[in-house]
PDB file of N, CA and C in Angstrom:
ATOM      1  N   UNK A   1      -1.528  70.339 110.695  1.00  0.00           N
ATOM      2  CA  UNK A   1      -0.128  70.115 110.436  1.00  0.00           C
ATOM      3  C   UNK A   1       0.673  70.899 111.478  1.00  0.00           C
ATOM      4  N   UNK A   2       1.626  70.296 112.148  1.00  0.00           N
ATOM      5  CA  UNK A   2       2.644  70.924 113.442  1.00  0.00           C
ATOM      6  C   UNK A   2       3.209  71.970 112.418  1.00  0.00           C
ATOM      7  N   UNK A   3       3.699  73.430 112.811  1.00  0.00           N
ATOM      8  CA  UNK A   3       4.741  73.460 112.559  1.00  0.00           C
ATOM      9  C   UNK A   3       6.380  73.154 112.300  1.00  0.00           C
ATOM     10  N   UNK A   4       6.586  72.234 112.742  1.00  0.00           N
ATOM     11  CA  UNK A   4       7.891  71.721 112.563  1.00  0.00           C
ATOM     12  C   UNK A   4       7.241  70.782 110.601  1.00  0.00           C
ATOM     13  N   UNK A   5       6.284  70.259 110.416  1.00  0.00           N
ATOM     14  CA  UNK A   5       5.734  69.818 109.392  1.00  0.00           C
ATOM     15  C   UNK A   5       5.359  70.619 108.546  1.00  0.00           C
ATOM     16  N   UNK A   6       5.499  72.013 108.728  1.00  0.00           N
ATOM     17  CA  UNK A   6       4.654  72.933 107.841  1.00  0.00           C
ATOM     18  C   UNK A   6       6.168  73.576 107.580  1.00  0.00           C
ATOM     19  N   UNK A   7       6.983  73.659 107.810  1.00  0.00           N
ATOM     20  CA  UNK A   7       8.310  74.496 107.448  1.00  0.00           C
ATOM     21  C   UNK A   7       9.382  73.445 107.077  1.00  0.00           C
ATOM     22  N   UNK A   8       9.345  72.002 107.171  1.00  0.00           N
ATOM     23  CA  UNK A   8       9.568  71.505 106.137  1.00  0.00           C
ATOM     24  C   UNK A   8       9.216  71.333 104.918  1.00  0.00           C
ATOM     25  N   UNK A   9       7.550  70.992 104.937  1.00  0.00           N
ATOM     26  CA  UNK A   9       6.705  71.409 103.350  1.00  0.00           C
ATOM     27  C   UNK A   9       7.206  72.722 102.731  1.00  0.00           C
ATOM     28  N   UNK A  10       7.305  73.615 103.591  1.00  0.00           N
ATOM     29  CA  UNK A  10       7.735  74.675 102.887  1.00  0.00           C
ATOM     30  C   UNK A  10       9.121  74.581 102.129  1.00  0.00           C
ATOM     31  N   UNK A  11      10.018  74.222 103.201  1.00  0.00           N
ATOM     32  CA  UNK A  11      11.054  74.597 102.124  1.00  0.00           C
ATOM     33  C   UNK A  11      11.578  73.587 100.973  1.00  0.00           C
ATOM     34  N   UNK A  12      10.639  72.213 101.349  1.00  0.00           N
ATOM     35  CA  UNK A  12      11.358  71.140 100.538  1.00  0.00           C
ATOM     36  C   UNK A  12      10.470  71.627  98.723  1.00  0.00           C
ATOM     37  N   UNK A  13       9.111  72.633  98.780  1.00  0.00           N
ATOM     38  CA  UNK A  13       8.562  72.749  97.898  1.00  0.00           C
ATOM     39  C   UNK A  13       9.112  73.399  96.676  1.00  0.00           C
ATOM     40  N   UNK A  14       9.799  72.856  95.782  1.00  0.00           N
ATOM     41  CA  UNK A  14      10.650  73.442  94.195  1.00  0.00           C
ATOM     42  C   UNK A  14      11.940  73.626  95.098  1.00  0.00           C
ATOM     43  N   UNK A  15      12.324  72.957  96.121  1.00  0.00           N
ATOM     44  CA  UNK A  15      13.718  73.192  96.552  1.00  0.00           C
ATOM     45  C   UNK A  15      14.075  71.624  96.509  1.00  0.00           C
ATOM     46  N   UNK A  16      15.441  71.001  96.684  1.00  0.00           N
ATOM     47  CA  UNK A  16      16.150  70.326  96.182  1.00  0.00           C
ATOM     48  C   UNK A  16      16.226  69.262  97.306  1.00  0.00           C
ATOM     49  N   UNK A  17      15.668  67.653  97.960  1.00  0.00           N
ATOM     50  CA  UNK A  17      16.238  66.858  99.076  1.00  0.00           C
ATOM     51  C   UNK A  17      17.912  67.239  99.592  1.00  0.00           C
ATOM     52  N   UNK A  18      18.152  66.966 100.909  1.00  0.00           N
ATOM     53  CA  UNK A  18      19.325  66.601 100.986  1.00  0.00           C
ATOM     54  C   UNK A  18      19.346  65.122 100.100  1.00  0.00           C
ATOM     55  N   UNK A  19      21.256  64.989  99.737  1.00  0.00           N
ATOM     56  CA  UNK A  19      21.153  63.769  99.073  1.00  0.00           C
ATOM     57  C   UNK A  19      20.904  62.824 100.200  1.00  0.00           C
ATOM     58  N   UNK A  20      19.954  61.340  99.544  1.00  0.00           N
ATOM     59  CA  UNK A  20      20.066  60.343 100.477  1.00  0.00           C
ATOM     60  C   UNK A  20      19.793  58.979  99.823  1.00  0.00           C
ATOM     61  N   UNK A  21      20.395  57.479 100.425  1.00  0.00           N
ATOM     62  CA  UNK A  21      20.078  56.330 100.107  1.00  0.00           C
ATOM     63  C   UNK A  21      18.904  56.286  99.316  1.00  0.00           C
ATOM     64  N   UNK A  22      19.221  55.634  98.000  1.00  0.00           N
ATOM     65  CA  UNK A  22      18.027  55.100  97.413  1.00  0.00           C
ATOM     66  C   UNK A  22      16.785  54.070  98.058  1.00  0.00           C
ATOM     67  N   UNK A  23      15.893  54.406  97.395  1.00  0.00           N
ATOM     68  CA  UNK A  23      14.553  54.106  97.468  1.00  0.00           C
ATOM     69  C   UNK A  23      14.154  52.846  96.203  1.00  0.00           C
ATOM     70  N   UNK A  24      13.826  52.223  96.538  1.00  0.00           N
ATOM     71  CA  UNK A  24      13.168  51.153  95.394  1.00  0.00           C
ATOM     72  C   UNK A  24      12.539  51.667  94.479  1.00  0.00           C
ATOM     73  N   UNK A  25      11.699  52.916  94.582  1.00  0.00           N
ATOM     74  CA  UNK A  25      11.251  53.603  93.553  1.00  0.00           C
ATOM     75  C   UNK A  25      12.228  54.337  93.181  1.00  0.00           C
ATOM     76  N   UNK A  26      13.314  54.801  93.359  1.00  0.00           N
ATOM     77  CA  UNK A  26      14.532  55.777  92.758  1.00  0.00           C
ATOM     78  C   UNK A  26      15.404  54.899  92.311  1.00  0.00           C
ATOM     79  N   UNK A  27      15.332  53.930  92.518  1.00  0.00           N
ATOM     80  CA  UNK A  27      16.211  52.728  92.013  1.00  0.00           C
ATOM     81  C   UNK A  27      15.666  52.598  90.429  1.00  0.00           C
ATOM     82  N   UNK A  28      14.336  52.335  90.561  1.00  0.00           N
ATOM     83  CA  UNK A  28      13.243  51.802  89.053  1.00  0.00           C
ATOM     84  C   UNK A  28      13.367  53.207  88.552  1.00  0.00           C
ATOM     85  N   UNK A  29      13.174  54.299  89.021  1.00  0.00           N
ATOM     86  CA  UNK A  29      13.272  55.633  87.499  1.00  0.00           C
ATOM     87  C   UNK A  29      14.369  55.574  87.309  1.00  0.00           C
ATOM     88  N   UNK A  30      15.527  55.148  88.321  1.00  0.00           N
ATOM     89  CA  UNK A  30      16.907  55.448  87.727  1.00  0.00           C
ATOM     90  C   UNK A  30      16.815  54.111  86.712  1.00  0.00           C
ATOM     91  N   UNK A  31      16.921  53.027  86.483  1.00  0.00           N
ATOM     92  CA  UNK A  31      16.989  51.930  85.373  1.00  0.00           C
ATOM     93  C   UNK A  31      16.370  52.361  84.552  1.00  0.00           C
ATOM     94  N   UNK A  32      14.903  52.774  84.482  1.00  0.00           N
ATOM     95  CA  UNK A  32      13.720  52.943  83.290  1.00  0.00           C
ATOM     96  C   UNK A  32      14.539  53.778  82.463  1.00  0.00           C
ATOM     97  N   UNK A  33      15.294  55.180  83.220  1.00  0.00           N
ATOM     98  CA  UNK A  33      15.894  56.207  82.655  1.00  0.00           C
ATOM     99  C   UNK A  33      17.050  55.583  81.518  1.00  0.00           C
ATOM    100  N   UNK A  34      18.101  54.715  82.190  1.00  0.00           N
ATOM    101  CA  UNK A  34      18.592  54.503  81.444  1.00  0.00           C
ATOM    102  C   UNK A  34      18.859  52.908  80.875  1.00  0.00           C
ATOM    103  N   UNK A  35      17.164  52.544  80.492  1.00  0.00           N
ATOM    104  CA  UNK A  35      17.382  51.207  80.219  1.00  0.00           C
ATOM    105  C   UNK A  35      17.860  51.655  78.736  1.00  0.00           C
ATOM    106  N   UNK A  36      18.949  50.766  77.659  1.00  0.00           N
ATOM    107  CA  UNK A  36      19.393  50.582  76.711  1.00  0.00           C
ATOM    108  C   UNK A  36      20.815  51.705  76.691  1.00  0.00           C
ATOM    109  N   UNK A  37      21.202  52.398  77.836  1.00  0.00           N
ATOM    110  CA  UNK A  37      22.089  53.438  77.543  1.00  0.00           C
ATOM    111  C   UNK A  37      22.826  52.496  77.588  1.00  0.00           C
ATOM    112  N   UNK A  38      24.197  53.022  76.696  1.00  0.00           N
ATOM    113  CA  UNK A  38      25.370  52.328  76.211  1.00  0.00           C
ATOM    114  C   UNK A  38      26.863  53.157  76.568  1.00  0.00           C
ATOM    115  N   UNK A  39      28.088  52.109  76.716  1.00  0.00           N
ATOM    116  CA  UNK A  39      29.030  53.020  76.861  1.00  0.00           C
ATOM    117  C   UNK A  39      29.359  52.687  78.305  1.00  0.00           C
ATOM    118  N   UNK A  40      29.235  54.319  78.659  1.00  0.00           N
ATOM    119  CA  UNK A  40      29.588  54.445  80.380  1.00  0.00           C
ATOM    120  C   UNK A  40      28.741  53.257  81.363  1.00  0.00           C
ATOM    121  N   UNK A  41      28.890  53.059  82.519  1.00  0.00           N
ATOM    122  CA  UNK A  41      28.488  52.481  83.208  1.00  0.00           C
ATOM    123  C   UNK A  41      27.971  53.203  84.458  1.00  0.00           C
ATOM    124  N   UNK A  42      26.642  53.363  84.819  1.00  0.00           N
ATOM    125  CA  UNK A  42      26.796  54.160  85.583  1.00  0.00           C
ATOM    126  C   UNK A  42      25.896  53.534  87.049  1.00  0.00           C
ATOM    127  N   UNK A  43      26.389  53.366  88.449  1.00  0.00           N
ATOM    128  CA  UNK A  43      25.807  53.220  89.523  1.00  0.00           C
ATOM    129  C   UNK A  43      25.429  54.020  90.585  1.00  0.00           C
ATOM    130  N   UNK A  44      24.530  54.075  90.750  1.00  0.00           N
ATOM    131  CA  UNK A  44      24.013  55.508  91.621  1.00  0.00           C
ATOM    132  C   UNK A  44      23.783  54.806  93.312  1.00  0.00           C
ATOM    133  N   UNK A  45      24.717  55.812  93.575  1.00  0.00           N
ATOM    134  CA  UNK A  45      24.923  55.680  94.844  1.00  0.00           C
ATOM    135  C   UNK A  45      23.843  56.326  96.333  1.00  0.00           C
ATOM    136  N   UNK A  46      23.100  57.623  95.273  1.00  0.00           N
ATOM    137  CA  UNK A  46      22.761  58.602  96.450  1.00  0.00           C
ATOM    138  C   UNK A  46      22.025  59.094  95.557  1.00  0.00           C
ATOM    139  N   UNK A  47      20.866  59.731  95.762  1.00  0.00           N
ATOM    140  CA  UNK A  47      19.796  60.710  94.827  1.00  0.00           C
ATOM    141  C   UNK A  47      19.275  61.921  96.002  1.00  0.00           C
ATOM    142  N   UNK A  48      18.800  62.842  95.233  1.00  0.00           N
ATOM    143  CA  UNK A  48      18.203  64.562  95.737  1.00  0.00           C
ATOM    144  C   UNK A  48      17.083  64.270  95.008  1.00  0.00           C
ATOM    145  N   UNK A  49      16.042  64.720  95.148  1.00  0.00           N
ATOM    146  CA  UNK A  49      15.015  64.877  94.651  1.00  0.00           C
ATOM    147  C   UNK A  49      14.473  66.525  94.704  1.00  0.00           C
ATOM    148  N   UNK A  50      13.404  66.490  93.774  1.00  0.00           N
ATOM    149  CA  UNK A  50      13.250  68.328  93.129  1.00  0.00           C
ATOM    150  C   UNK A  50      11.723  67.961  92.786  1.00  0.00           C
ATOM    151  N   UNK A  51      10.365  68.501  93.236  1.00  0.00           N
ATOM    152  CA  UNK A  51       9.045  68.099  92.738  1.00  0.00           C
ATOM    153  C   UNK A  51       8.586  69.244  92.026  1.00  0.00           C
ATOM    154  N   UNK A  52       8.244  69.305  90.529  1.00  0.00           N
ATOM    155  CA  UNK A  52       8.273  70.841  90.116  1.00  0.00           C
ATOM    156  C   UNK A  52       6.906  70.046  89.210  1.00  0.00           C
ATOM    157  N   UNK A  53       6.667  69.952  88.434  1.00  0.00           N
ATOM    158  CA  UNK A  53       5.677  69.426  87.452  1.00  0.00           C
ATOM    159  C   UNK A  53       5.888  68.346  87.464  1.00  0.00           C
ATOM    160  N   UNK A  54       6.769  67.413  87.758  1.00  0.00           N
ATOM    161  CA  UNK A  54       6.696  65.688  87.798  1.00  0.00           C
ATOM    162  C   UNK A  54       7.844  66.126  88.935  1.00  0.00           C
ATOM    163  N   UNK A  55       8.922  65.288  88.227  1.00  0.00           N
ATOM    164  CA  UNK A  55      10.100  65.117  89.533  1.00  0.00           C
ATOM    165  C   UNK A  55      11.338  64.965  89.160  1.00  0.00           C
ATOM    166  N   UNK A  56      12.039  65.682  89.343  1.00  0.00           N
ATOM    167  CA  UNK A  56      13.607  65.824  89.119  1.00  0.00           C
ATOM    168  C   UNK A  56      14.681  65.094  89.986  1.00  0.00           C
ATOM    169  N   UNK A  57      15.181  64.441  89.457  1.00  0.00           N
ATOM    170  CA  UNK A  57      16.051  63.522  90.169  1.00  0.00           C
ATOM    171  C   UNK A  57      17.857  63.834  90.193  1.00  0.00           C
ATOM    172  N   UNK A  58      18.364  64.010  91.154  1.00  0.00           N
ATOM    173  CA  UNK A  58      20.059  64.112  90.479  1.00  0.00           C
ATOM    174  C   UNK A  58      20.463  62.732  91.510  1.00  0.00           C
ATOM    175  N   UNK A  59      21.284  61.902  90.726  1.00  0.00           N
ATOM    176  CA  UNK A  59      21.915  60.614  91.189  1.00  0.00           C
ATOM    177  C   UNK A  59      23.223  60.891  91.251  1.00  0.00           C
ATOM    178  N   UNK A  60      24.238  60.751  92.593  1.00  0.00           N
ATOM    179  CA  UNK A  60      24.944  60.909  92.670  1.00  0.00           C
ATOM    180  C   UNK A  60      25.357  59.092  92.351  1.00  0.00           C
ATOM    181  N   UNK A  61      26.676  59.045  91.025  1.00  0.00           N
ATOM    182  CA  UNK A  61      26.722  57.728  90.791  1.00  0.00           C
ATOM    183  C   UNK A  61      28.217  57.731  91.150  1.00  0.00           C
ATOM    184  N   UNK A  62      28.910  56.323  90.678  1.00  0.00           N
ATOM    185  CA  UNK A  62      30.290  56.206  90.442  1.00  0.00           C
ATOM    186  C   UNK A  62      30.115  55.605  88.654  1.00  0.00           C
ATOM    187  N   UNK A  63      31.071  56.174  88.282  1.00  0.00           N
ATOM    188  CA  UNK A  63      30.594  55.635  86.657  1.00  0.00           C
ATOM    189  C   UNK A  63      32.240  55.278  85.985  1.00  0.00           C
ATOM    190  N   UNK A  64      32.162  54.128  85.226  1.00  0.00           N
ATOM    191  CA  UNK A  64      32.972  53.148  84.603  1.00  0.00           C
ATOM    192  C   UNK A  64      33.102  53.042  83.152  1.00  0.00           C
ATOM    193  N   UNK A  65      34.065  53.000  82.303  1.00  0.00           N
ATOM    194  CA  UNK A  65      33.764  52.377  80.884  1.00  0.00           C
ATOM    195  C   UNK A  65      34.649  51.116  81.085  1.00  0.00           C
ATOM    196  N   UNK A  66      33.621  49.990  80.893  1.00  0.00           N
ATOM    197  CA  UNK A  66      34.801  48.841  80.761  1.00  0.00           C
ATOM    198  C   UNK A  66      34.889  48.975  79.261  1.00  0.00           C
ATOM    199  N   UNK A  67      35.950  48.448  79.146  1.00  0.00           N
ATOM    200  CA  UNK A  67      36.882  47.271  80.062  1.00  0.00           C
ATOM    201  C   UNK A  67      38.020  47.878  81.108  1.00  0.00           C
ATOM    202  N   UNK A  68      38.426  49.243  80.767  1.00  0.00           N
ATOM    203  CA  UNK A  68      38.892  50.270  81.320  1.00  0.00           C
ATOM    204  C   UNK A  68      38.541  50.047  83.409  1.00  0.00           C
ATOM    205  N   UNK A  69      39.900  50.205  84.198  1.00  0.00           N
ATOM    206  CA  UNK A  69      39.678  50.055  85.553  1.00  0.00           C
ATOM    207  C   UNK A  69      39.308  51.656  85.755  1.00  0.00           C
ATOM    208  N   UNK A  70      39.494  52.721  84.934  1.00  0.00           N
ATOM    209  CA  UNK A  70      38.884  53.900  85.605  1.00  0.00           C
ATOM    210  C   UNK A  70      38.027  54.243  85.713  1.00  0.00           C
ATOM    211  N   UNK A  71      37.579  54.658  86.836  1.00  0.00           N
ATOM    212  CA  UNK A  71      36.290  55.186  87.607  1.00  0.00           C
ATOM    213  C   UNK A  71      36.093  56.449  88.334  1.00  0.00           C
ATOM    214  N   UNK A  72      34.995  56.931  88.023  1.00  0.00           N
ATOM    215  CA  UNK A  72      35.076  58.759  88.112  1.00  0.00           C
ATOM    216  C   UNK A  72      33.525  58.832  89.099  1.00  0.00           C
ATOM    217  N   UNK A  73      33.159  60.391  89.471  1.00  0.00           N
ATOM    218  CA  UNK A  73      31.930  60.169  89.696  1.00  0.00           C
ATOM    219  C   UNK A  73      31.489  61.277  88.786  1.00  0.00           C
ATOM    220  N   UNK A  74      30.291  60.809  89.279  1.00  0.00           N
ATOM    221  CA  UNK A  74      29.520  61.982  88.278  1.00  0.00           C
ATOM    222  C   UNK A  74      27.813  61.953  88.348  1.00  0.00           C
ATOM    223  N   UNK A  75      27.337  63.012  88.028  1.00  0.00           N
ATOM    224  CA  UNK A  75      25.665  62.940  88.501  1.00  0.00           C
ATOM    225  C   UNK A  75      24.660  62.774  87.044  1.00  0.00           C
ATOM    226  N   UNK A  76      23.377  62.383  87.454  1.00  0.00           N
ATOM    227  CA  UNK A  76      23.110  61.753  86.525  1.00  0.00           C
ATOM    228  C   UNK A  76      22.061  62.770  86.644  1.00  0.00           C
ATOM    229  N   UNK A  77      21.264  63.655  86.192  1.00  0.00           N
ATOM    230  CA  UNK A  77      19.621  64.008  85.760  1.00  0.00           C
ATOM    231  C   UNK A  77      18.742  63.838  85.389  1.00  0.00           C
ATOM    232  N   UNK A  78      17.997  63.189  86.148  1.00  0.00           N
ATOM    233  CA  UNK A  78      16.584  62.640  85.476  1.00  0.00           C
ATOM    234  C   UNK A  78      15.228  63.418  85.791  1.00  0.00           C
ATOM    235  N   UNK A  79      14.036  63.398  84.381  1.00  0.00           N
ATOM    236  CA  UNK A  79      13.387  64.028  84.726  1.00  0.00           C
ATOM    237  C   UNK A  79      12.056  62.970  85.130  1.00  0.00           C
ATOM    238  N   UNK A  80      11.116  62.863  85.695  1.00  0.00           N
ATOM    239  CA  UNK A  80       9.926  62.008  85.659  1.00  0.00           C
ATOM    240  C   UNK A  80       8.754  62.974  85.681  1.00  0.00           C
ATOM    241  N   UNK A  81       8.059  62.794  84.353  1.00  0.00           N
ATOM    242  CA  UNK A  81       7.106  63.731  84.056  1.00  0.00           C
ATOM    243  C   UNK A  81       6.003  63.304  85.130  1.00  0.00           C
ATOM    244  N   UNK A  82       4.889  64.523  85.524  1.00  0.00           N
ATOM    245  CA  UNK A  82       3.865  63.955  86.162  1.00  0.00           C
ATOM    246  C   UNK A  82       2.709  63.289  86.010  1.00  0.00           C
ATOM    247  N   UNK A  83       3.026  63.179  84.252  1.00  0.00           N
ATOM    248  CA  UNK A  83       1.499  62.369  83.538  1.00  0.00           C
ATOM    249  C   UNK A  83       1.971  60.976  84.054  1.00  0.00           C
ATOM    250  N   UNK A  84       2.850  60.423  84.403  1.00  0.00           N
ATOM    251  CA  UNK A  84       3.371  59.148  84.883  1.00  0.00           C
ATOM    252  C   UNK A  84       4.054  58.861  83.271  1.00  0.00           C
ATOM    253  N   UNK A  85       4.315  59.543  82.227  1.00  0.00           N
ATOM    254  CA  UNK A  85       5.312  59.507  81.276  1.00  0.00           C
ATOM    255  C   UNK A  85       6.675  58.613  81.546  1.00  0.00           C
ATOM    256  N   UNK A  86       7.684  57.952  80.642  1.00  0.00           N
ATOM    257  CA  UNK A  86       8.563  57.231  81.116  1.00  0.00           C
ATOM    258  C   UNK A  86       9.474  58.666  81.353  1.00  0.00           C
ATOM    259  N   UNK A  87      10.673  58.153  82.803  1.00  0.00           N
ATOM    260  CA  UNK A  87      11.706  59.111  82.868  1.00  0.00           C
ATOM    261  C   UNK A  87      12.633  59.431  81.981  1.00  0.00           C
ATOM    262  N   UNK A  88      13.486  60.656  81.502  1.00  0.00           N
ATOM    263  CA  UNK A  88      14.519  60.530  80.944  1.00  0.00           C
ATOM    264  C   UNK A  88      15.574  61.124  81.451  1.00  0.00           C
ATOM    265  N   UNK A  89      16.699  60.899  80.828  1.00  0.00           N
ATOM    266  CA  UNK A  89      18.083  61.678  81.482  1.00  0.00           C
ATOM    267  C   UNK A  89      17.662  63.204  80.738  1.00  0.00           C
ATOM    268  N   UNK A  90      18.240  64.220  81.590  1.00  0.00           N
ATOM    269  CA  UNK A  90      18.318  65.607  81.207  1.00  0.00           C
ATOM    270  C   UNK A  90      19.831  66.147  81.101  1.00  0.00           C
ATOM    271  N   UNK A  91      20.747  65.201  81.848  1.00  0.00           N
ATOM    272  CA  UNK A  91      21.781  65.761  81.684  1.00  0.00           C
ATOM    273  C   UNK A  91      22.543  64.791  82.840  1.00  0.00           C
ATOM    274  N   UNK A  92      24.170  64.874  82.342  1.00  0.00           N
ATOM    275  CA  UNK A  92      25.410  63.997  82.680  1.00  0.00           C
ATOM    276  C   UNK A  92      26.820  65.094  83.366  1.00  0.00           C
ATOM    277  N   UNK A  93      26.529  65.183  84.395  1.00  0.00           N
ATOM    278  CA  UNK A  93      28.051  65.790  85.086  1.00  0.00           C
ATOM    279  C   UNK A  93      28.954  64.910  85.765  1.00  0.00           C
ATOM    280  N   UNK A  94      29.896  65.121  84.902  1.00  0.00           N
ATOM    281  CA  UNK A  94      31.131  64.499  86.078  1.00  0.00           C
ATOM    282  C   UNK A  94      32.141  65.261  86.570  1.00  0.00           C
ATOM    283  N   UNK A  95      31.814  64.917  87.963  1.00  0.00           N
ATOM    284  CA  UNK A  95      32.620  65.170  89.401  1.00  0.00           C
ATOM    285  C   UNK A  95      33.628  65.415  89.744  1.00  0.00           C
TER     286      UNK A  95
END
Protein backbone atom coordinates (compact mmCIF):
# COMPACT_ATOMS: atom_id res chain seq x y z
CA UNK A 1 0.00 0.00 0.00
CA UNK A 2 1.60 3.67 -1.15
CA UNK A 3 1.60 5.90 1.43
CA UNK A 4 -0.59 8.43 0.10
CA UNK A 5 -3.16 5.03 0.48
CA UNK A 6 -2.12 4.24 3.88
CA UNK A 7 -2.91 7.84 5.41
CA UNK A 8 -6.04 7.94 3.86
CA UNK A 9 -7.04 4.41 5.44
CA UNK A 10 -5.92 5.94 8.32
CA UNK A 11 -7.78 8.75 8.78
CA UNK A 12 -11.02 7.78 7.00
CA UNK A 13 -10.97 4.73 9.85
CA UNK A 14 -14.08 5.67 12.68
CA UNK A 15 -13.66 9.18 11.09
CA UNK A 16 -16.48 10.68 9.08
CA UNK A 17 -16.37 10.89 4.56
CA UNK A 18 -16.30 14.28 3.24
CA UNK A 19 -19.99 14.75 2.19
CA UNK A 20 -20.50 13.43 -1.40
CA UNK A 21 -23.05 12.44 -4.36
CA UNK A 22 -24.94 9.43 -3.73
CA UNK A 23 -24.14 6.02 -4.60
CA UNK A 24 -26.80 3.44 -5.70
CA UNK A 25 -26.03 1.64 -2.66
CA UNK A 26 -26.62 4.91 -0.41
CA UNK A 27 -29.53 5.56 -2.35
CA UNK A 28 -31.09 1.69 -1.32
CA UNK A 29 -30.07 2.08 2.66
CA UNK A 30 -31.39 5.47 2.43
CA UNK A 31 -35.13 4.04 1.07
CA UNK A 32 -34.84 0.60 3.09
CA UNK A 33 -34.28 3.13 6.10
CA UNK A 34 -37.15 4.88 5.53
CA UNK A 35 -39.46 2.65 3.64
CA UNK A 36 -43.14 3.28 5.31
CA UNK A 37 -41.94 6.66 7.10
CA UNK A 38 -44.79 9.04 7.08
CA UNK A 39 -45.31 12.78 7.29
CA UNK A 40 -42.15 14.70 6.29
CA UNK A 41 -40.78 14.13 2.99
CA UNK A 42 -37.45 13.67 2.85
CA UNK A 43 -34.72 13.77 -0.30
CA UNK A 44 -31.21 13.26 0.21
CA UNK A 45 -29.11 15.14 -1.60
CA UNK A 46 -25.45 14.29 -0.29
CA UNK A 47 -24.31 11.51 2.32
CA UNK A 48 -20.86 11.17 4.80
CA UNK A 49 -20.26 7.95 5.67
CA UNK A 50 -18.74 6.61 9.31
CA UNK A 51 -17.56 2.55 9.30
CA UNK A 52 -17.63 1.63 13.06
CA UNK A 53 -19.39 -1.91 13.52
CA UNK A 54 -21.64 -1.68 10.36
CA UNK A 55 -21.99 1.88 8.90
CA UNK A 56 -23.23 5.15 9.77
CA UNK A 57 -24.70 7.22 7.34
CA UNK A 58 -25.66 11.16 7.67
CA UNK A 59 -27.83 12.32 4.49
CA UNK A 60 -27.74 15.64 3.87
CA UNK A 61 -31.59 16.00 2.51
CA UNK A 62 -34.06 18.86 1.57
CA UNK A 63 -37.27 17.84 3.42
CA UNK A 64 -41.08 18.85 2.73
CA UNK A 65 -44.54 18.26 4.40
CA UNK A 66 -47.03 18.40 1.68
CA UNK A 67 -49.22 19.76 0.89
CA UNK A 68 -47.37 22.67 2.53
CA UNK A 69 -44.70 24.66 -0.20
CA UNK A 70 -42.17 24.80 2.81
CA UNK A 71 -39.00 23.30 2.57
CA UNK A 72 -36.14 23.13 5.08
CA UNK A 73 -32.99 21.02 5.19
CA UNK A 74 -32.08 18.75 7.46
CA UNK A 75 -29.90 15.47 8.03
CA UNK A 76 -31.05 12.23 8.25
CA UNK A 77 -29.00 9.27 10.46
CA UNK A 78 -28.83 6.07 9.50
CA UNK A 79 -27.37 3.18 11.01
CA UNK A 80 -26.52 -0.17 8.79
CA UNK A 81 -25.64 -2.90 11.09
CA UNK A 82 -22.74 -5.19 9.94
CA UNK A 83 -24.66 -8.54 10.25
CA UNK A 84 -26.22 -7.11 6.90
CA UNK A 85 -29.39 -6.35 9.41
CA UNK A 86 -32.03 -3.90 7.75
CA UNK A 87 -30.88 -0.03 8.22
CA UNK A 88 -32.55 2.29 10.55
CA UNK A 89 -32.86 6.00 11.19
CA UNK A 90 -30.92 7.00 14.48
CA UNK A 91 -31.81 10.39 14.36
CA UNK A 92 -33.46 13.66 12.40
CA UNK A 93 -31.69 17.25 12.40
CA UNK A 94 -32.87 20.12 10.82
CA UNK A 95 -30.63 22.67 9.35
Amino acid sequence: MSQTAEAKEQILLGGWTPYHDLSPEDKKVFDEALKGFVGVTYTPTQVATQVVAGTNYRYRCTASMPPAQVVWEAIVEIFQPLDGGKPYITSIHRI
